[in-house]
Protein backbone atom coordinates (compact mmCIF):
# COMPACT_ATOMS: atom_id res chain seq x y z
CA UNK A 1 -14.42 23.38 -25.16
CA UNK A 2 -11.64 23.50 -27.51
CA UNK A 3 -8.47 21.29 -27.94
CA UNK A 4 -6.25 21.91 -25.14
CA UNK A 5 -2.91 22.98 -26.95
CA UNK A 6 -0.05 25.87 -25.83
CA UNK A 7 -1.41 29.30 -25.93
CA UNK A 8 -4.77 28.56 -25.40
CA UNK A 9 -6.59 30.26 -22.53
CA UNK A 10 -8.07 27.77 -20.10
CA UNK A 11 -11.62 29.60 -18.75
CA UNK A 12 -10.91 32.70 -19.70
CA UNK A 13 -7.66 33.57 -17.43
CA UNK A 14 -5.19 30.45 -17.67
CA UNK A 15 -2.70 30.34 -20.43
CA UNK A 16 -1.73 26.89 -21.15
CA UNK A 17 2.31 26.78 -21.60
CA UNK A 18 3.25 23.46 -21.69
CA UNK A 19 1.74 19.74 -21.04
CA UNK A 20 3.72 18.11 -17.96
CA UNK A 21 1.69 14.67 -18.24
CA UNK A 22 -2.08 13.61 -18.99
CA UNK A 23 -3.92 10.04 -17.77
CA UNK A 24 -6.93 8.21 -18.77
CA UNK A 25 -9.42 10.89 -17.32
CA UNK A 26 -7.14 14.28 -16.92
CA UNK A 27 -4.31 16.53 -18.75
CA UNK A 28 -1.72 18.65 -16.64
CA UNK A 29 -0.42 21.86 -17.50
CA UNK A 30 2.15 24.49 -17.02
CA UNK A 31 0.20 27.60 -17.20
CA UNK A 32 -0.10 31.60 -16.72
CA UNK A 33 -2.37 32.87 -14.31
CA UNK A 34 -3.10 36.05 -16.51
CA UNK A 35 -5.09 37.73 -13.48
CA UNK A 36 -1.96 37.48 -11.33
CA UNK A 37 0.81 36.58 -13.33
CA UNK A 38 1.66 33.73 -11.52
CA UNK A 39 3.19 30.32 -12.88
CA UNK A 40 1.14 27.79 -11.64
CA UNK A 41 0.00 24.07 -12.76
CA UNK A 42 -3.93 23.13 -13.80
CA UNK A 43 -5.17 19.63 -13.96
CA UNK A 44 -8.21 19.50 -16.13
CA UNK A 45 -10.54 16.38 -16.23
CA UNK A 46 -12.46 14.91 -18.64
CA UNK A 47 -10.72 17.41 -21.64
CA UNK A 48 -12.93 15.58 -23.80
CA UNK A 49 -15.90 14.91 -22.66
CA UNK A 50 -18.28 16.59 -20.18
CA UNK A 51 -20.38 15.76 -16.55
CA UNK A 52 -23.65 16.88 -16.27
CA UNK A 53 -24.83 18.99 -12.72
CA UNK A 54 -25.14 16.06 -11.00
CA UNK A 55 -21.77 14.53 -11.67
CA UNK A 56 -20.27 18.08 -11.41
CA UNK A 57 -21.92 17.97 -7.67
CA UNK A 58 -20.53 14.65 -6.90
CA UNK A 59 -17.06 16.23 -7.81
CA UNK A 60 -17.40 18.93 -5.52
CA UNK A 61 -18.05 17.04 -2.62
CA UNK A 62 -15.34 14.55 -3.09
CA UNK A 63 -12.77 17.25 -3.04
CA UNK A 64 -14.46 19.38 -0.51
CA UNK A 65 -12.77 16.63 1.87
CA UNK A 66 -9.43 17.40 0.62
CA UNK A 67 -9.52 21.28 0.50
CA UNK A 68 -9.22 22.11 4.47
CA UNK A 69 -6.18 19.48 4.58
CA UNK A 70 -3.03 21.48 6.20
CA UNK A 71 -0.14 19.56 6.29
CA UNK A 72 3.77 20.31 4.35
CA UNK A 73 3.92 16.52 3.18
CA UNK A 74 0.68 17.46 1.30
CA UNK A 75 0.42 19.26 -1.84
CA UNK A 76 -1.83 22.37 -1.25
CA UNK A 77 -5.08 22.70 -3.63
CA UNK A 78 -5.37 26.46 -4.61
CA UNK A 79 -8.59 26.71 -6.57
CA UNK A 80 -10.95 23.82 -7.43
CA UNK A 81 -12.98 24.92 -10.73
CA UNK A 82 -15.48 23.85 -13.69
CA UNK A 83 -15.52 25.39 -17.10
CA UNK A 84 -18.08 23.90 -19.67
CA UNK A 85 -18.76 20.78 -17.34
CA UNK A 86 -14.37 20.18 -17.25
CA UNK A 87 -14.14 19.95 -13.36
CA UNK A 88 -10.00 21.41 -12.53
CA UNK A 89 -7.26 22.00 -9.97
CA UNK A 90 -5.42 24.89 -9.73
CA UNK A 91 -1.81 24.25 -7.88
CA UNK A 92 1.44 25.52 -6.91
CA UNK A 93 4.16 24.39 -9.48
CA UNK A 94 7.34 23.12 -7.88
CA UNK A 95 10.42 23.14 -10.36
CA UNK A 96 12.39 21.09 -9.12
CA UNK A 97 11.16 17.84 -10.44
CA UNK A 98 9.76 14.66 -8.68
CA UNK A 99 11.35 11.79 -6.89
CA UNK A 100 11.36 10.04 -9.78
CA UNK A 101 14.58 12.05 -11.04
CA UNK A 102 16.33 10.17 -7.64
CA UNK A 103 15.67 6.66 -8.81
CA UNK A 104 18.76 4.68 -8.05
CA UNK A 105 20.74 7.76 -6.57
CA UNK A 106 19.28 8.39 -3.64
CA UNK A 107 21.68 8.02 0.02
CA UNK A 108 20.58 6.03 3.11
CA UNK A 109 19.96 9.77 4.84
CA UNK A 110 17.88 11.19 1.53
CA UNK A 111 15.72 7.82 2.01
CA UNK A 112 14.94 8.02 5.65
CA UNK A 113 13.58 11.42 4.21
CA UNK A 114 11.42 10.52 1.81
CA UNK A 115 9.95 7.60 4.57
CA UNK A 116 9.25 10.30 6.76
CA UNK A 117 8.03 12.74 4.51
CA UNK A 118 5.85 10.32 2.29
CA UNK A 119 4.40 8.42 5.42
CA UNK A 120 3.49 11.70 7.10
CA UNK A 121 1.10 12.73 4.04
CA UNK A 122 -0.44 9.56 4.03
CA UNK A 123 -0.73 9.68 8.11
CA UNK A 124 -2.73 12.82 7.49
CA UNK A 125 -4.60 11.26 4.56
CA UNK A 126 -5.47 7.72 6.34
CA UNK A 127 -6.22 9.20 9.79
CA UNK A 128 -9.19 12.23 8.03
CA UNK A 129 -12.47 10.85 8.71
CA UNK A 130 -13.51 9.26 6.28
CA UNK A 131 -9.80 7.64 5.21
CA UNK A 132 -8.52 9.17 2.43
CA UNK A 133 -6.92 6.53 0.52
CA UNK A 134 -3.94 7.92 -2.29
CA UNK A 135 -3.90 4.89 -4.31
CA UNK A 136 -1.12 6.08 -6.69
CA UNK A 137 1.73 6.02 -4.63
CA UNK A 138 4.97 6.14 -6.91
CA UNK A 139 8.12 8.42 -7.26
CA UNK A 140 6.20 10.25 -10.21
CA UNK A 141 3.96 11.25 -7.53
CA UNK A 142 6.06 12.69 -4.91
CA UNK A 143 7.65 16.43 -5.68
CA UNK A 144 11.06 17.38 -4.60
CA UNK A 145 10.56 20.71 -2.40
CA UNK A 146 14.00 21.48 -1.34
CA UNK A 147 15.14 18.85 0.84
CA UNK A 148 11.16 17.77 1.51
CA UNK A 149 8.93 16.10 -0.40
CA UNK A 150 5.45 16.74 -1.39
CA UNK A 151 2.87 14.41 -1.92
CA UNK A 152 0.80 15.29 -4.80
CA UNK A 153 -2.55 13.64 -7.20
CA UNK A 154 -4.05 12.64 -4.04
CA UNK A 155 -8.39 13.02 -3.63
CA UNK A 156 -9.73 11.19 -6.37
CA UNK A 157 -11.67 8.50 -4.63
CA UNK A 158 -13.04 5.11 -6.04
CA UNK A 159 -16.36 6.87 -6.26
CA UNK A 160 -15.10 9.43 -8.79
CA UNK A 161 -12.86 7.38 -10.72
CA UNK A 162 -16.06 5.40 -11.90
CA UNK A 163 -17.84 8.50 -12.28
CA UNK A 164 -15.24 9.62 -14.75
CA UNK A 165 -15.11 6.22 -16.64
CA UNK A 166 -18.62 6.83 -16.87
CA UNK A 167 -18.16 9.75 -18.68
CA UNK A 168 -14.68 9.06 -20.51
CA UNK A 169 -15.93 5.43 -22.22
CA UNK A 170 -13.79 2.26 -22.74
CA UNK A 171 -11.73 4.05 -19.72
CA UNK A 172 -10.31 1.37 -16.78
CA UNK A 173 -11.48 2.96 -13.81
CA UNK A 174 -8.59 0.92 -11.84
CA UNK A 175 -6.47 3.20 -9.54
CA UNK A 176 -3.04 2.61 -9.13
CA UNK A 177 0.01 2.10 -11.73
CA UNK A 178 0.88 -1.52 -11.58
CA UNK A 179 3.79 -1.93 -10.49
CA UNK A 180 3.47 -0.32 -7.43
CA UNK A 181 -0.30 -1.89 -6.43
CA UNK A 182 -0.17 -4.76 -3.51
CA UNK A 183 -1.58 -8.01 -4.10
CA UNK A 184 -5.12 -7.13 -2.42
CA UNK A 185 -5.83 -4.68 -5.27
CA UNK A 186 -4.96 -7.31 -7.90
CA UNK A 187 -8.28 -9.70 -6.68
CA UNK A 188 -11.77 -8.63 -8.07
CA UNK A 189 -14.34 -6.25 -6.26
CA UNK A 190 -11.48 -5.39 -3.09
CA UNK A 191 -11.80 -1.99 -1.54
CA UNK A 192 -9.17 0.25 -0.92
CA UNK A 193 -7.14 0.14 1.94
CA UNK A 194 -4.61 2.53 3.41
CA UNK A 195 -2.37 -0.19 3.85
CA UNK A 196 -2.46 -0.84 0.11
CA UNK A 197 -0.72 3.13 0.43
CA UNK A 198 2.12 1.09 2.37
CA UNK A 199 2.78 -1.21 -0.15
CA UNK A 200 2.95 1.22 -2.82
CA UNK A 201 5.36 3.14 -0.54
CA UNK A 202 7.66 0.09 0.07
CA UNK A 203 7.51 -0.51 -3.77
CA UNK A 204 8.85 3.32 -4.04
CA UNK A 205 11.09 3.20 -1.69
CA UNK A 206 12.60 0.48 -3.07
CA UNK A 207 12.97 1.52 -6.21
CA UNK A 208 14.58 4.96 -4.82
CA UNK A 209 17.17 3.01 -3.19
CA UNK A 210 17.85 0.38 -6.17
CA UNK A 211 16.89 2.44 -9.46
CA UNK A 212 14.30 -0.77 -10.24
CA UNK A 213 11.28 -1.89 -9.05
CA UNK A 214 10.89 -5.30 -6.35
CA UNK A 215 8.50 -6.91 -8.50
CA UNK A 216 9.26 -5.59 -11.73
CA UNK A 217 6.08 -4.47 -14.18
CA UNK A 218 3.94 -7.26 -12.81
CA UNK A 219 3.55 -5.47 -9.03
CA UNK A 220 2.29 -7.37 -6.17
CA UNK A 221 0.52 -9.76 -8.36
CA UNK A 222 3.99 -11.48 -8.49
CA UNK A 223 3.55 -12.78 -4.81
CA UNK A 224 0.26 -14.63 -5.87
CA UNK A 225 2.81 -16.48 -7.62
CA UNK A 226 4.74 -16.72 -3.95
CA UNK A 227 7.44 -14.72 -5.19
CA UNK A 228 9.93 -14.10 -2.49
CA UNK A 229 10.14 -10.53 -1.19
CA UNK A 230 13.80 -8.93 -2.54
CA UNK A 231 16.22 -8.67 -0.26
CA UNK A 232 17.73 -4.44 -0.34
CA UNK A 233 20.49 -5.10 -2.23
CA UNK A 234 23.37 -2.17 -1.25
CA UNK A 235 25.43 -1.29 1.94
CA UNK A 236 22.41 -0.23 3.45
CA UNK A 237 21.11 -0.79 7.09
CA UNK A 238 19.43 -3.31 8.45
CA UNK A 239 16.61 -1.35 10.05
CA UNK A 240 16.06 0.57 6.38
CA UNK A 241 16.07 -3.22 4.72
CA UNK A 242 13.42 -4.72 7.38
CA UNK A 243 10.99 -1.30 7.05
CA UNK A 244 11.56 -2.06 3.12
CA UNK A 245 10.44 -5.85 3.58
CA UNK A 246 7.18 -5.05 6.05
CA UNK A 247 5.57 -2.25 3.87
CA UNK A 248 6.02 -5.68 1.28
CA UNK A 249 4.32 -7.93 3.08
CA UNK A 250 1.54 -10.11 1.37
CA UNK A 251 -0.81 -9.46 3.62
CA UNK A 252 -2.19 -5.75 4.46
CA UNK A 253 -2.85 -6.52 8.17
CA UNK A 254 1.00 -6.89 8.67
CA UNK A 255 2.24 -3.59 7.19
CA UNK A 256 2.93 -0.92 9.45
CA UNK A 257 0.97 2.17 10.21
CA UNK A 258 1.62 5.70 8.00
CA UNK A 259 2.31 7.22 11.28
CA UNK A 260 4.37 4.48 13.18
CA UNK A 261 6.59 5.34 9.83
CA UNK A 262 6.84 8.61 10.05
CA UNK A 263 7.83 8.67 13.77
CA UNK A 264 10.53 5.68 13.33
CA UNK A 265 11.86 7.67 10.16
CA UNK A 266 12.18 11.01 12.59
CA UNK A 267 13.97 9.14 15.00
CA UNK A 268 16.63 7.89 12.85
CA UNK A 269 17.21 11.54 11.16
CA UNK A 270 17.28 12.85 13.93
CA UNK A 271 20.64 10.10 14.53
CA UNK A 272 21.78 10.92 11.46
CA UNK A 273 21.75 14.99 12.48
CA UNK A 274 22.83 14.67 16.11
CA UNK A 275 24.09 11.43 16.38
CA UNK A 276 21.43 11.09 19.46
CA UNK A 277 18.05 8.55 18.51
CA UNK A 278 14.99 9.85 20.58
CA UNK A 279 13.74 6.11 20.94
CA UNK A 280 14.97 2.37 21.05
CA UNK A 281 15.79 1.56 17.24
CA UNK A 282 14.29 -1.87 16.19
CA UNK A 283 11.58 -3.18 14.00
CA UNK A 284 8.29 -0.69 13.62
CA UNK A 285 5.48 -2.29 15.76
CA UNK A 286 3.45 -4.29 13.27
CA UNK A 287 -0.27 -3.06 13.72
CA UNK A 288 -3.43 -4.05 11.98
CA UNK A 289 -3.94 -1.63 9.47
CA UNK A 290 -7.30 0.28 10.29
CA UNK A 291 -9.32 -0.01 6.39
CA UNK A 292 -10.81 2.57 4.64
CA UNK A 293 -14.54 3.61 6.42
CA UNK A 294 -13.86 1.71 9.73
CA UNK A 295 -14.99 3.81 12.95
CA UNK A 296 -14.98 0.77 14.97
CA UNK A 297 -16.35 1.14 18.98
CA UNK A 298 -13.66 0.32 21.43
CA UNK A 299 -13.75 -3.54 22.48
CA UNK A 300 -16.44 -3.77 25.24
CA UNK A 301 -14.22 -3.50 28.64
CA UNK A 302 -12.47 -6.30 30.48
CA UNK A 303 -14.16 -7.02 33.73
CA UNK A 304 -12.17 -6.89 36.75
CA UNK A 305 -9.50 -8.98 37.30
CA UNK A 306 -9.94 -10.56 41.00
CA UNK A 307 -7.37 -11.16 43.11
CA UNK A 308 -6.15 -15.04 43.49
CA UNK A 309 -5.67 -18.26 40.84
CA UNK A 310 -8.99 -19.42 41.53
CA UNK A 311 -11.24 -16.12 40.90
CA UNK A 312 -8.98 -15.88 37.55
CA UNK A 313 -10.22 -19.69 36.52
CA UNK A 314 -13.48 -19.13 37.15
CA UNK A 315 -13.46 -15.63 35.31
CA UNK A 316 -11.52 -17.45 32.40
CA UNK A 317 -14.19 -20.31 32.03
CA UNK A 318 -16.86 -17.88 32.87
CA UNK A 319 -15.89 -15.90 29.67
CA UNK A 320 -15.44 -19.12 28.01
CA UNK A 321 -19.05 -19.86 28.49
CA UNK A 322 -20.59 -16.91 27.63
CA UNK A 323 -18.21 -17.42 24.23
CA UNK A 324 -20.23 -20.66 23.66
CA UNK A 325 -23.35 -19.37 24.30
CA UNK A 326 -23.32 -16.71 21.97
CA UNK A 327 -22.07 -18.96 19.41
CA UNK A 328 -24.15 -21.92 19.94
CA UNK A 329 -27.14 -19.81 20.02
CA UNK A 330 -26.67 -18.89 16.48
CA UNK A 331 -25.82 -22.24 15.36
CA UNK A 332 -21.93 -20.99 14.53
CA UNK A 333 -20.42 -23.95 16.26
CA UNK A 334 -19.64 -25.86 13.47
CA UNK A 335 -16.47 -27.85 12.13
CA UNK A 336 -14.75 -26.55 15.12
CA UNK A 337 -13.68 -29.68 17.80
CA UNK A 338 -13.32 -27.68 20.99
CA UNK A 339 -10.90 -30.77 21.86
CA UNK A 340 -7.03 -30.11 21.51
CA UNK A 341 -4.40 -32.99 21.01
CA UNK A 342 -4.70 -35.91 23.38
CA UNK A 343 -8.18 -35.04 24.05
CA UNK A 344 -7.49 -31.83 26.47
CA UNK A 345 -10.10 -29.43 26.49
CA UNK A 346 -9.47 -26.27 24.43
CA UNK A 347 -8.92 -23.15 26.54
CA UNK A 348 -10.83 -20.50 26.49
CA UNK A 349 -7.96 -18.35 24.59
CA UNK A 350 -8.37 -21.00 21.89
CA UNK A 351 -11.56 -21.48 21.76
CA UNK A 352 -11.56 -17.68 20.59
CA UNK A 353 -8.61 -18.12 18.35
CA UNK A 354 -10.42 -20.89 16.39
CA UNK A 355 -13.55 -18.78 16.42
CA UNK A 356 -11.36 -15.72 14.76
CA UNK A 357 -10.08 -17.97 12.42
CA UNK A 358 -13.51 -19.47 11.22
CA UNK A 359 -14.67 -15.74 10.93
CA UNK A 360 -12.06 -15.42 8.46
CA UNK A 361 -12.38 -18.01 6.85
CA UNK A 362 -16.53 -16.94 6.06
CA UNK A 363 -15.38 -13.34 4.94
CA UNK A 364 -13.08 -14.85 2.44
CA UNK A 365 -15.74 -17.12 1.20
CA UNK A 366 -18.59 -14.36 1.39
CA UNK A 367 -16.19 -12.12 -1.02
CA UNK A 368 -15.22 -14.39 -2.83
CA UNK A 369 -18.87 -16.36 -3.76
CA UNK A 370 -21.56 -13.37 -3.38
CA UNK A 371 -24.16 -16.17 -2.84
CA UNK A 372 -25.32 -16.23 0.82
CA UNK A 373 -22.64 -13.62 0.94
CA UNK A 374 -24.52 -11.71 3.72
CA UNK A 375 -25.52 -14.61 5.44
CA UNK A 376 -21.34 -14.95 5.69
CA UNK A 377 -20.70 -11.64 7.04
CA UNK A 378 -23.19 -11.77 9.70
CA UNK A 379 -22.26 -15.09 11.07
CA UNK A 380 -18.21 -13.59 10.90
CA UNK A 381 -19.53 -10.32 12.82
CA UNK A 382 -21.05 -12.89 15.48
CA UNK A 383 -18.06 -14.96 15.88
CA UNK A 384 -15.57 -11.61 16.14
CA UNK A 385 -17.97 -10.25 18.78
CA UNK A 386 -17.91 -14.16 20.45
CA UNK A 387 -13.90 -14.44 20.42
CA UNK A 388 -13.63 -10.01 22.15
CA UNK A 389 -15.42 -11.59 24.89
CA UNK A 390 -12.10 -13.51 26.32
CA UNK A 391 -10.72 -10.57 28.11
CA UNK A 392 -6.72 -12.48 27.07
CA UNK A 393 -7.84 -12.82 23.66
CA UNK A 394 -9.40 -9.59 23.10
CA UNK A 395 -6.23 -7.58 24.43
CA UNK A 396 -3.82 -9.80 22.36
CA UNK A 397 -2.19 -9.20 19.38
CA UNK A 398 -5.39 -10.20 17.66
CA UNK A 399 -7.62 -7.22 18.95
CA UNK A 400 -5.98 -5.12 16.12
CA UNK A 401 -7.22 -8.11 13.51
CA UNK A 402 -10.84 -8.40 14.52
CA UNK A 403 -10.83 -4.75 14.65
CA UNK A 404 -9.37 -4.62 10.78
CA UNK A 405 -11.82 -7.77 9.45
CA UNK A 406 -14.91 -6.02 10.98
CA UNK A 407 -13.81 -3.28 9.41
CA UNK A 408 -12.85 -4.99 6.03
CA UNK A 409 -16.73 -6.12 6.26
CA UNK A 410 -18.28 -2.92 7.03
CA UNK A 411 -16.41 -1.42 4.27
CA UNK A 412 -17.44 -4.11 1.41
CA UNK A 413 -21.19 -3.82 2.38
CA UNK A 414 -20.96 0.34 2.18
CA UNK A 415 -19.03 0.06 -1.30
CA UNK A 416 -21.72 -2.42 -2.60
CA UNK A 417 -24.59 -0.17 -1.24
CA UNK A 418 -22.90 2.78 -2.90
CA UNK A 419 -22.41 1.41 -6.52
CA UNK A 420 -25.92 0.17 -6.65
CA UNK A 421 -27.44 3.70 -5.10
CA UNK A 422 -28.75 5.46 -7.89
CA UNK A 423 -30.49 3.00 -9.12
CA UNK A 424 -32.01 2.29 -5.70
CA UNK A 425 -34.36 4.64 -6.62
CA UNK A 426 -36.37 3.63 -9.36
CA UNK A 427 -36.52 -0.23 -8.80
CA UNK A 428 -37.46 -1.86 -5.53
CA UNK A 429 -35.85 -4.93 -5.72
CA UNK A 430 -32.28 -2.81 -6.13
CA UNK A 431 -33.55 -0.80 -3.15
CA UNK A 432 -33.78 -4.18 -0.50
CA UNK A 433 -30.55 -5.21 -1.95
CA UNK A 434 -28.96 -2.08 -1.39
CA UNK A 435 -30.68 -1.79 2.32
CA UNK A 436 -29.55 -5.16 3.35
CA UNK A 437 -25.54 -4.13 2.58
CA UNK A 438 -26.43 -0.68 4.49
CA UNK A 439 -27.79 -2.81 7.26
CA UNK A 440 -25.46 -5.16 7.47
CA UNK A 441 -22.78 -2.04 7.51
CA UNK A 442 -25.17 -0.48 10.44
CA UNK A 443 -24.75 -3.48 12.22
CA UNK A 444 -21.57 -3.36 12.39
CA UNK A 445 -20.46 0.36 12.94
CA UNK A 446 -23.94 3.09 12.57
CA UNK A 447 -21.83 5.54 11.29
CA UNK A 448 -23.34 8.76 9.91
CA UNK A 449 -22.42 8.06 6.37
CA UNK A 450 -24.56 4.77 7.14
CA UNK A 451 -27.30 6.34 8.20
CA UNK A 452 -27.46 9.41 5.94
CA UNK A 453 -27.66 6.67 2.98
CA UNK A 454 -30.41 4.86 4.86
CA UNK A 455 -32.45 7.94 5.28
CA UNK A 456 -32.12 9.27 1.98
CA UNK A 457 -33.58 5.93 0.42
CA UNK A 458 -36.16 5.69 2.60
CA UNK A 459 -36.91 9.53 1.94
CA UNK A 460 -36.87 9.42 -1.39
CA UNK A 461 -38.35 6.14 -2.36
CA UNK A 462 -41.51 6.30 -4.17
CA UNK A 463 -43.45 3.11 -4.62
């Protein structure tokens, strides 16, 4: 394929009129649909260099899963083409600039807006199963469509960014724009999360409301160096400040939900229209973000409570029990004094909440030290499992956390399996690896993505 330049015409019926941007694997343009004679944008990857049938095939999938997506917060694909192995978009062109033309001008009322707006795209996105994770949240990104904004460069996913830098060489295949990528994304080998979407969104919002960015150029790698979260400078409320300061937070497990957003954003429009709020106004309740690939099965139920103290204490230590049981069993009862201060012993709610906090503990070291890295997970799985069984701990605050760590897990053992597949093929030793990370995932959640991997190695392996 030729040089993309103005005038030339893109697969025989696009006339290219004018670059708008390009990135490390893509070029956008302004162009003429000749067959309709409609002004419309194309994003072409790869302009030069090529995927073969195979990577062509993986492309297609990938934004199959985007295609049947219906919602106004979400820019609408209109034709997904290849010409001479150059996957492209076809799109609607909106002239009236992005949010990025607000930055530092934007009112308290435009800003609940964009919340709502924003936050309902990425609602739509995080809740499609699989998660669809943006990972490029900025103003650049967001389109001004009247007084609505439009999400937009959404549905490349981690697998086809390294597919690309495959095929575009010396390319980074990290997603995001630094400044507005969390702290998470900033440590080696992490998956995406939706709630790295929130940060990026806080980080936008932000710099809407201020015209410069929290953490300057250096993103949310400035609160490794426990940089204090900026205060909202401005005459600006205190609700908007504290939703500001959560999608911030250092850790991903205390941002708010996409959609607990949207609705607290459409309650205070809908004060600012009518003077009326539909709900209490307050905080957003913090929940455990919900990573990308977790379908996690509903905490096994709480047997009934009987009636009286003493049928609740012997319920209490008869979960208690069972909790040490398990745990013992398995040998997982280790540098963990089930003794509190003054030599009282530990109550059962405790007893789980040290047995949460030791499962953290052996994910962080299994990600961060990949030897006896499985060994980790499993005995973290074990002890999350151990600590549901407290009927008070597992409907606490902390049923949301073992529900996101389990997840976090399930999701690092699919994205290992998955960048070692290919090659899972032709050498056996790569094929038990990458069957003990789908196992391990299995274990956790059988999902059908789980199992369709499983089957397909075990299909197609030839000895």
């Amino acid at each position: 394929m030729a040089t993309l330049q103005q005038g030339y015409l893109f697969d025989g019926r696009y006339k290219l009129l004018k670059k708008l941007g390009e990135g490390g694997f893509s070029e956008v343009w302004l162009v003429e649909d000749t067959s309709a004679q409609l002004t419309l944008v194309l994003k072409v990857f790869l302009p030069t260099a090529q995927l073969d049938e195979s990577g062509i095939e993986i492309f297609r999938n990938e934004f199959a899963l985007v295609y049947n997506l219906n919602h106004p917060n979400l820019l609408k694909y209109t034709y997904f083409g290849v010409c001479v192995g150059h996957p492209y978009l076809v799109m609607p062109f909106y002239n009236n600039g992005s949010a990025e033309d607000m930055l530092g001008n934007c009112s308290e009322r435009k800003a609940w807006q964009f919340l709502h707006d924003v936050a309902g795209g990425l609602a739509c996105l995080h809740e499609h199963q699989p998660p669809i994770i943006h990972q490029d949240i900025k103003p650049a990104n967001v389109l001004l469509d009247g007084n609505s904004f439009i999400i937009t460069d959404f549905g490349i996913s981690s697998n086809v960014r390294h597919l690309l830098g495959q095929s575009a060489e010396g390319k980074s295949t990290v997603q995001g724009t630094r400044p507005y990528m969390p702290p998470e994304k900033f440590q080696g080998g992490t998956i995406p999360l939706v709630a790295s979407d929130i940060w990026a969104l806080g980080a936008s919002l932000y710099e809407l409301l201020t015209g410069h960015l929290p953490f300057g150029g250096k993103g949310g790698e400035a609160q490794f160096e426990e940089s204090e979260i900026p205060a909202l400078p401005g005459n600006f409320s205190d609700d908007l400040k504290e939703i500001v300061t959560q999608c911030l937070s250092y850790q991903p497990a205390n941002r708010p939900f996409a959609a607990d957003l949207e609705q607290f954003a459409a309650d205070k429009i809908a004060f600012f229209t009518t003077g009326n709020v539909r709900s209490a106004t307050g905080n957003v309740k913090l929940s455990s973000i919900h990573v990308s690939g977790s379908q996690q099965p509903a905490p096994p139920p709480a047997p009934p409570t009987p009636s009286g103290a003493k049928s609740r204490k012997g319920l209490a230590i008869g979960a208690a029990a069972a909790i040490l049981i398990a745990a013992t069993a398995l040998g997982l009862v280790w540098g963990f004094s089930a003794k509190k201060r003054h030599d009282k012993t530990a109550t059962p709610y405790e007893t789980s909440l040290a047995y949460y906090r030791q499962a953290t503990r052996l994910y962080r070291q299994g990600v961060n030290n990949t030897q006896g890295q499985l060994d980790r997970f499993g005995k973290a799985v074990i002890l999350l499992d151990s600590a549901r069984l407290n009927p008070e701990f597992s409907t606490s605050d902390y049923s949301d956390s073992i529900q996101q760590l389990r997840g976090q897990i399930y999701d690092y053992c699919l994205n290992e399996a998955k960048n070692n597949y290919s090659g899972a093929f032709y050498d056996n030793e790569l094929r038990k690896y990458v069957m003990s990370y789908l196992d391990m995932a299995k274990s956790i959640t059988n999902t059908g993505e789980v199992q369709t991997l499983i089957d397909s190695i075990q299909y197609r392996y030839v000895e």
